[in-house]
Protein backbone atom coordinates (compact mmCIF):
# COMPACT_ATOMS: atom_id res chain seq x y z
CA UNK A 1 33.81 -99.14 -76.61
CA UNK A 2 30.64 -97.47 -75.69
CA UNK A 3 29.74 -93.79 -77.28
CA UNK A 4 28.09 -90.86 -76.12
CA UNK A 5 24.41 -91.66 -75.80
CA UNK A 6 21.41 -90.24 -73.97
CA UNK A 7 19.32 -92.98 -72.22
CA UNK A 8 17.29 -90.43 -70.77
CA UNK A 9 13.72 -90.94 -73.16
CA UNK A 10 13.89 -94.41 -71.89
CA UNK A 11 13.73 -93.54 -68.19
CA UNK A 12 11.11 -91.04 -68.93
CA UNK A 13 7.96 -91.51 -67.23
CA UNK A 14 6.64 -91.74 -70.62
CA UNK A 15 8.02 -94.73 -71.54
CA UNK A 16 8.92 -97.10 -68.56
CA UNK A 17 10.74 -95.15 -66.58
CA UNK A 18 10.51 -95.59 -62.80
CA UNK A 19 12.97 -94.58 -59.40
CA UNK A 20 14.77 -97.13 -57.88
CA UNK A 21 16.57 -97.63 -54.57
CA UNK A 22 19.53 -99.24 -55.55
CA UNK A 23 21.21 -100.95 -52.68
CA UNK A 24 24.93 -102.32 -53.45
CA UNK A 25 26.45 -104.99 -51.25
CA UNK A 26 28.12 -103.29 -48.15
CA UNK A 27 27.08 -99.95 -49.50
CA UNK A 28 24.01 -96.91 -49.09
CA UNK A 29 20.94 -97.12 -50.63
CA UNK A 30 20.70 -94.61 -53.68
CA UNK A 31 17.76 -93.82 -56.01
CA UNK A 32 18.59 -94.29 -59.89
CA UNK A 33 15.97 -93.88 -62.43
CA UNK A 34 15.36 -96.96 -64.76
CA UNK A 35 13.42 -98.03 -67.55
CA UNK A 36 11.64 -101.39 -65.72
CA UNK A 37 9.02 -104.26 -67.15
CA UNK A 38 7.95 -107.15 -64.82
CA UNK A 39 6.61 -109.11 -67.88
CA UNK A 40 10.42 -109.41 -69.52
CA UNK A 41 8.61 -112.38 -72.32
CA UNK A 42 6.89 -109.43 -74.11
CA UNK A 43 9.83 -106.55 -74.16
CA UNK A 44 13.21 -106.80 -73.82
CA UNK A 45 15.15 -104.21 -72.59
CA UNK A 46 18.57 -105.23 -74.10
CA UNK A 47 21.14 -107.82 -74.51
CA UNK A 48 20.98 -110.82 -76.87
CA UNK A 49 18.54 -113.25 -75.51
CA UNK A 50 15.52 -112.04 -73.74
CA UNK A 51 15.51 -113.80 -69.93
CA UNK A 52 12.80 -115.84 -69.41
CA UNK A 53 13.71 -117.33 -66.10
CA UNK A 54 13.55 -114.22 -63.79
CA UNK A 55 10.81 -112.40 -62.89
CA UNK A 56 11.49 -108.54 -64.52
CA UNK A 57 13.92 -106.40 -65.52
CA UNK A 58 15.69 -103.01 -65.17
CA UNK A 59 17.27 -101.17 -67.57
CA UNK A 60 19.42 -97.80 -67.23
CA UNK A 61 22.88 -96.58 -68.40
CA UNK A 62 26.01 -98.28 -66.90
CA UNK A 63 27.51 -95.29 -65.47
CA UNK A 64 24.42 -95.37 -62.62
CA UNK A 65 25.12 -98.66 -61.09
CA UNK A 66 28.46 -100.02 -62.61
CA UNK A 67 29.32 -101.26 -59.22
CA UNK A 68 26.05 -103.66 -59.39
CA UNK A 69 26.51 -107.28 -58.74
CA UNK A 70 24.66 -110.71 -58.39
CA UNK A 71 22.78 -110.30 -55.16
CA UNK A 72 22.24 -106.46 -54.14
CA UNK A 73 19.05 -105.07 -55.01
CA UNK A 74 16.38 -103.01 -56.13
CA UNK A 75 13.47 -101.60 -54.52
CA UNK A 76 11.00 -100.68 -57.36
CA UNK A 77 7.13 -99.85 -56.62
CA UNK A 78 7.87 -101.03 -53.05
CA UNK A 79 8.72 -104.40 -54.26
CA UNK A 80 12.82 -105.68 -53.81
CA UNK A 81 14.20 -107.33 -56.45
CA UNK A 82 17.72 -108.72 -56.52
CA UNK A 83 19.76 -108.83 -58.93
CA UNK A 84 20.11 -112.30 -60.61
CA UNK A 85 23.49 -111.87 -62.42
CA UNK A 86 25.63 -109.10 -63.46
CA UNK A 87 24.16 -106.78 -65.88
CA UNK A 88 25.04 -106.99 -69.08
CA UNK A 89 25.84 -103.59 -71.04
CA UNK A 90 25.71 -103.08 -74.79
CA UNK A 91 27.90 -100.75 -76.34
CA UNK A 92 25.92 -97.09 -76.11
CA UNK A 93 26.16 -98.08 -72.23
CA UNK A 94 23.42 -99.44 -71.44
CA UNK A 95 23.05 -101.88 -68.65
CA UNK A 96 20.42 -104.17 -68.43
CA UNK A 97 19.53 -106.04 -65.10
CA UNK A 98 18.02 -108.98 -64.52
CA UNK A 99 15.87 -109.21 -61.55
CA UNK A 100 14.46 -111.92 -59.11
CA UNK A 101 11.79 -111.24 -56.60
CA UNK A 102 13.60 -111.06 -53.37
CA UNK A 103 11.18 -114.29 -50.98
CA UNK A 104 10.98 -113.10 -47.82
């Protein structure tokens, strides 16, 4: 059961915190803010295991993009990004995102 928690000072533009147009399957395109590393080896943004195998990761609480799945995607620093499988979210709520570079 997750419990109140602020996840704003790690969306702060102090810290890694970046907007992102979050595009849902089917759905508009809305701008979240995120906490967001391309180089995921050196700083993990959550979850158990640190993945490797994509290219970067997002980070931000649940309640922003709990209707994320495998496949929509973000556009972050004009680059999209899909999502490579559903986030996972610890138990303060925060979700974090594992992200593919969308080959065009």
């Amino acid at each position: 059961m997750a419990f109140d928690f602020s996840h704003d000072v790690f969306t702060d533009d102090d810290f890694l915190g970046v907007d992102a147009e979050f595009t849902p399957f089917g759905m508009p395109m809305r701008t979240v803010r995120v906490a967001f590393t391309k180089d995921v080896e050196s700083l993990s943004l959550g979850g158990q295991i640190t993945p490797t195998d994509y290219d970067a990761q997002a980070g931000c609480a649940f309640s922003l993009i709990s209707d994320a799945a495998k496949g929509d995607t973000l556009k972050i620093r004009g680059t999209v990004y899909v999502i490579a499988k559903t986030p996972q979210v610890d138990e303060t709520g925060w979700a974090t995102i594992p992200l593919a570079e969308r080959v065009e």
